[in-house]
Protein backbone atom coordinates (compact mmCIF):
# COMPACT_ATOMS: atom_id res chain seq x y z
CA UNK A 1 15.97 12.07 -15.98
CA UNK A 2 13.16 9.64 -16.48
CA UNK A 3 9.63 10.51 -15.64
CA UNK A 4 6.27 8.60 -14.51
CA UNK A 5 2.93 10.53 -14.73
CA UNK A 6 -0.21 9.76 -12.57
CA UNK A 7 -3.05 11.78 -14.02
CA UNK A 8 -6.90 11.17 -12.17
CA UNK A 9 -8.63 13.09 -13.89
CA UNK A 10 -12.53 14.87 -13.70
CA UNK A 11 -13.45 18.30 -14.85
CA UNK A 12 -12.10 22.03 -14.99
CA UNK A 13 -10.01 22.55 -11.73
CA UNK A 14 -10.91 19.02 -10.57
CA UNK A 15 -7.80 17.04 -12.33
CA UNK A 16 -4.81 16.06 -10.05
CA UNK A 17 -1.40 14.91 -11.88
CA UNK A 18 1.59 14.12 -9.71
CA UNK A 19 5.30 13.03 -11.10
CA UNK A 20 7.63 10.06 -10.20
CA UNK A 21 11.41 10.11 -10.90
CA UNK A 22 13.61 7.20 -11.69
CA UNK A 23 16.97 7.97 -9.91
CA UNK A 24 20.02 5.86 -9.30
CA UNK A 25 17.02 3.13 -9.47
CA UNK A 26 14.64 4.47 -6.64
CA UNK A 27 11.52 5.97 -7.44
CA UNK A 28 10.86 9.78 -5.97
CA UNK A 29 8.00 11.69 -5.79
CA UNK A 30 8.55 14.96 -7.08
CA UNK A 31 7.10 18.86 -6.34
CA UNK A 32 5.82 18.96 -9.77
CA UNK A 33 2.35 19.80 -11.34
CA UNK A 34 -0.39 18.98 -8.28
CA UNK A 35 2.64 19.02 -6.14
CA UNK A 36 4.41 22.23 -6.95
CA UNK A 37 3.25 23.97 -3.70
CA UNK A 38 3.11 20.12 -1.86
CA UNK A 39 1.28 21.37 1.03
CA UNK A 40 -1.41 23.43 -0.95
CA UNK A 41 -1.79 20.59 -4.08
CA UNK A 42 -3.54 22.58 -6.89
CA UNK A 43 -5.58 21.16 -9.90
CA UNK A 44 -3.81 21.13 -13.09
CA UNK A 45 -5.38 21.99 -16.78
CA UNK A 46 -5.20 19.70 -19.59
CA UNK A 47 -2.73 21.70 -21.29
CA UNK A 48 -0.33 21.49 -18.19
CA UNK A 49 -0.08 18.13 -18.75
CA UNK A 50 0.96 18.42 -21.88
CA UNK A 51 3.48 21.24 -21.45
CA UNK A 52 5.21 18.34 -19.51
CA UNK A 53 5.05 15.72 -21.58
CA UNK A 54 6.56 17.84 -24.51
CA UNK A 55 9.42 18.68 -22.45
CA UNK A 56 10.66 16.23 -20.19
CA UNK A 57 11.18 12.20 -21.07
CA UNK A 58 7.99 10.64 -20.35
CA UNK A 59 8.07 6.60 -19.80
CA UNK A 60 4.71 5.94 -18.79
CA UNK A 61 1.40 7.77 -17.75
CA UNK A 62 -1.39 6.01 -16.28
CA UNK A 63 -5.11 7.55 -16.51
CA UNK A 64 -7.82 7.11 -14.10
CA UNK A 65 -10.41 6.63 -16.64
CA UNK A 66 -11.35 5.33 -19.82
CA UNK A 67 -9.62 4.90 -22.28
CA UNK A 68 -10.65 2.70 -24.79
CA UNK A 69 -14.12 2.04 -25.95
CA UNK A 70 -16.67 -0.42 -28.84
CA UNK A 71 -19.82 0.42 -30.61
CA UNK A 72 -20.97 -2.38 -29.74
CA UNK A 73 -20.98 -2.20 -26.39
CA UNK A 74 -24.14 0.10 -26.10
CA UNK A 75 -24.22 0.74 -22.30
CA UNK A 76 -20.71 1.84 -21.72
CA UNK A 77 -19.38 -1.30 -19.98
CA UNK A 78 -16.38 -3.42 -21.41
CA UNK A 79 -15.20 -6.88 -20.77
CA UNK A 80 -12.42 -5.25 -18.27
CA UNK A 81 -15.16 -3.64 -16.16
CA UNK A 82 -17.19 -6.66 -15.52
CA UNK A 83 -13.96 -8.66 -14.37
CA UNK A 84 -12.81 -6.00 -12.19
CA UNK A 85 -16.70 -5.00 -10.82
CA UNK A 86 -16.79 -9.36 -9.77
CA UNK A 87 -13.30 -9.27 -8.03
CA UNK A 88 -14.79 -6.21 -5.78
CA UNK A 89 -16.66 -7.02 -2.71
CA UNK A 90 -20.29 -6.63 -3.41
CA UNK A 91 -20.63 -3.07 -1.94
CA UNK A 92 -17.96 -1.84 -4.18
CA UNK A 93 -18.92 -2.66 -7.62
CA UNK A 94 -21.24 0.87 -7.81
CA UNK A 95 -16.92 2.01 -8.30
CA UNK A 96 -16.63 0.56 -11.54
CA UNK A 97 -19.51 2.29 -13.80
CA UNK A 98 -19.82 2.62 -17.47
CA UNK A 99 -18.07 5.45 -19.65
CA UNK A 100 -21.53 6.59 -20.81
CA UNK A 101 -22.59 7.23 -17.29
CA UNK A 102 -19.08 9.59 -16.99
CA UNK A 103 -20.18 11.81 -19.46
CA UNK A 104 -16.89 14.26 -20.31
CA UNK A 105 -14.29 12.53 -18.29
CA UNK A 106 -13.28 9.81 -20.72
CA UNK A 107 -13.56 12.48 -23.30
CA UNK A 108 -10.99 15.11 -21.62
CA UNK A 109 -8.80 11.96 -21.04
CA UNK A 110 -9.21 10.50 -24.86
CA UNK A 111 -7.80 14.14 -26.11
CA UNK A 112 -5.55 13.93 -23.73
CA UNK A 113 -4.11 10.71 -24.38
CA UNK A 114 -4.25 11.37 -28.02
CA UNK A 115 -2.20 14.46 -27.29
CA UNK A 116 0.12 13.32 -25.44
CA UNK A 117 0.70 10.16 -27.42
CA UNK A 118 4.08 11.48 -29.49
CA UNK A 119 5.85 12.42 -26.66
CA UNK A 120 5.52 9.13 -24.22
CA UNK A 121 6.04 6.01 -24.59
CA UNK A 122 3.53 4.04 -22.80
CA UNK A 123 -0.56 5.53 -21.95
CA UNK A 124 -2.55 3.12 -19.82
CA UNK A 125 -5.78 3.50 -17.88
CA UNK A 126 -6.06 2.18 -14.55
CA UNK A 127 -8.73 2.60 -11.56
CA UNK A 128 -6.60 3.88 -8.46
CA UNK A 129 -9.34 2.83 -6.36
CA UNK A 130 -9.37 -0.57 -6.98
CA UNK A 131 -5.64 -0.81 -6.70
CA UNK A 132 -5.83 1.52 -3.06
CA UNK A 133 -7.90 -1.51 -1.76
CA UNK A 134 -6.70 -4.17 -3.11
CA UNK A 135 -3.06 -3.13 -1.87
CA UNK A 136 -4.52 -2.20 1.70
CA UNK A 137 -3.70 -4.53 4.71
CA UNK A 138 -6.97 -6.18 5.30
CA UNK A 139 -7.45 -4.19 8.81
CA UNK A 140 -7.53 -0.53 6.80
CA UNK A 141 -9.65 -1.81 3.98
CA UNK A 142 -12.28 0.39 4.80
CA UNK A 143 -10.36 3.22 3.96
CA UNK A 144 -10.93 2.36 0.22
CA UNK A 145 -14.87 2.86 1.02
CA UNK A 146 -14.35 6.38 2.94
CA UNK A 147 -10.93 8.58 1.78
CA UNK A 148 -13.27 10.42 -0.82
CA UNK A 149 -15.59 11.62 1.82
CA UNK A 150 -13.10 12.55 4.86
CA UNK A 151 -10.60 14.46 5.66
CA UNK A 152 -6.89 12.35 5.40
CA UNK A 153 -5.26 13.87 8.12
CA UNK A 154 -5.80 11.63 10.43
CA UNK A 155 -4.66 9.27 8.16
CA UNK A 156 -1.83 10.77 6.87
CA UNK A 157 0.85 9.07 9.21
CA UNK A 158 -0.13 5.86 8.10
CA UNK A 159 -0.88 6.49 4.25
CA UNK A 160 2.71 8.35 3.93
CA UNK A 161 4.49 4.75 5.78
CA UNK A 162 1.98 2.41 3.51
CA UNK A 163 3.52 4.54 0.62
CA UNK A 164 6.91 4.02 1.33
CA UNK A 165 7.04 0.85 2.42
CA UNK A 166 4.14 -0.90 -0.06
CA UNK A 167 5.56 0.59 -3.20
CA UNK A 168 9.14 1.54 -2.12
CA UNK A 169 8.49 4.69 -3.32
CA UNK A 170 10.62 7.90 -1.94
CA UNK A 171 8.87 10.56 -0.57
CA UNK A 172 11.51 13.14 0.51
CA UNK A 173 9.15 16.39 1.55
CA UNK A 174 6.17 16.52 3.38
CA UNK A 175 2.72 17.38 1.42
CA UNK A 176 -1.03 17.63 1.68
CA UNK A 177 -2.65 14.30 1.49
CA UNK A 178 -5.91 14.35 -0.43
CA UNK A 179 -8.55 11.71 -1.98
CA UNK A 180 -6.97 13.34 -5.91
CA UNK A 181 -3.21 13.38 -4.41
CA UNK A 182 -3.45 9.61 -3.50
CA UNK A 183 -5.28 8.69 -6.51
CA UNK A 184 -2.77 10.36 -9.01
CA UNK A 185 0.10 8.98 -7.15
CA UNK A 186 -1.51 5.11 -7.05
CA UNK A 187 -1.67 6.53 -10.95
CA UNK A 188 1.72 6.98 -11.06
CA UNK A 189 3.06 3.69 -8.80
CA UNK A 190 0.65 1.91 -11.42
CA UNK A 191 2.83 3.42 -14.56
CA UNK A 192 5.76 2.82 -13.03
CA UNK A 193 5.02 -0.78 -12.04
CA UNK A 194 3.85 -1.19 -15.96
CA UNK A 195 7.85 -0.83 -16.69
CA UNK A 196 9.45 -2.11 -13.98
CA UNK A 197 7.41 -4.49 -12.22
CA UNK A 198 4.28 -5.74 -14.13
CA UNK A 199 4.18 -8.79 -12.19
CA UNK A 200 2.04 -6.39 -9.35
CA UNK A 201 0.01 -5.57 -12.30
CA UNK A 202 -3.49 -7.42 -12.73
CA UNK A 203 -3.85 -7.04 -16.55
CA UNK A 204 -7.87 -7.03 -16.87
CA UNK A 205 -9.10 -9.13 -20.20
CA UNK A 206 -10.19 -7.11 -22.70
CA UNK A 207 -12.17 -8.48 -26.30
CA UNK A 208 -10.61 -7.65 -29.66
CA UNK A 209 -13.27 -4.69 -30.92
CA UNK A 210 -12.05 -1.74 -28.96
CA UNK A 211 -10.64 1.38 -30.23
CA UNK A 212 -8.30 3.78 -28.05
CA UNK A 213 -5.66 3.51 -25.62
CA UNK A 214 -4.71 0.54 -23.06
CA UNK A 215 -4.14 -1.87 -21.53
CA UNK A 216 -6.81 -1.27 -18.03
CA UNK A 217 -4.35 -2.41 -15.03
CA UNK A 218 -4.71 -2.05 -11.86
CA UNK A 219 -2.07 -2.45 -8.74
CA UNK A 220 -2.83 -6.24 -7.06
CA UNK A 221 -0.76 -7.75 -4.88
């Protein structure tokens, strides 16, 4: 079997990874990782991740956060950044900030990727935020501005049908929808799409001096 990884990932016990199955061509979400105990989604370490990776057969993981980086950018923003930050609505650009202003994140997810990098074949950043409102219908929108502050439930009806029918992906159990859940699975839609479909992929322009890991996609369409 064929895996997808969506990894957003933060601090100790604040990093959510989720898996996606390719089976008989459909896509499944699976109760692996964040999802083991779906309706109680737990963090997952670093070395978790890895554990995976070494074990299974990887395709694609997709990061929620930097990944690649240039001395001489001195503030932390790339080219990618500033082309995603001007096709945001103006009260959404503060999502898009610069790796120095993440301090540790694009750190844990450099060793990770670096890690990692032997046993799959494809490591790509993304910003599941960007790609959650960009894929919204315009009347739910909003939801891109307020899912990290509220609870989902109420939600959850119509986030589980957007799921299924947006991305055609399989969901065959119920689980716990959270602000990391969705994230790491727009992660791992984003991975998967990077294979399969990168025509829903917005490939963000990059200059020729970075170092690390890419390319920065994001879901759009």
């Amino acid at each position: 079997m064929f895996y997808y990884l969506g990894i957003d990932i933060a601090g100790y016990k604040n990093t959510w990874a989720v898996v996606l199955s390719l089976e008989k061509k459909e896509i499944y979400l699976k109760t692996i990782l964040s999802l083991k105990n779906p309706l109680k989604p737990n963090s997952v370490s670093l070395k978790d991740i890895v554990n995976f990776c070494q074990n299974n057969k990887v395709l694609a993981v997709a990061i929620d956060a930097p990944l690649s980086f240039s001395i001489e950018s001195e503030k932390g923003i790339r080219n990618s950044d500033k082309v995603l930050r001007d096709l945001l609505p103006s009260e959404a650009k503060a999502w898009v900030v610069s790796y120095n202003a993440l301090m540790a994140i694009p750190i844990r997810a450099y060793l990770l990727a670096q890690t990692i990098a032997p046993y799959c074949g494809t490591i790509i950043e993304t910003h599941p935020r960007a790609s959650f409102y960009f894929s919204l219908p315009n009347n739910k929108k909003t939801l891109a501005f307020i899912y990290k502050k509220v609870n989902l439930n109420k939600e959850k009806k119509f986030l589980i049908n957007w799921l299924e029918s947006k991305f055609d992906l399989c969901l065959s159990f119920d689980f716990k929808v959270t602000e990391g859940i969705l994230d790491a699975i727009l992660c791992g839609v984003t991975g998967y799409f990077y294979h399969r479909y990168p025509e829903k992929l917005l490939f963000l322009p990059e200059k020729s001096n970075l170092k690390g890991f890419g390319p920065f996609v994001v879901i759009y369409f």
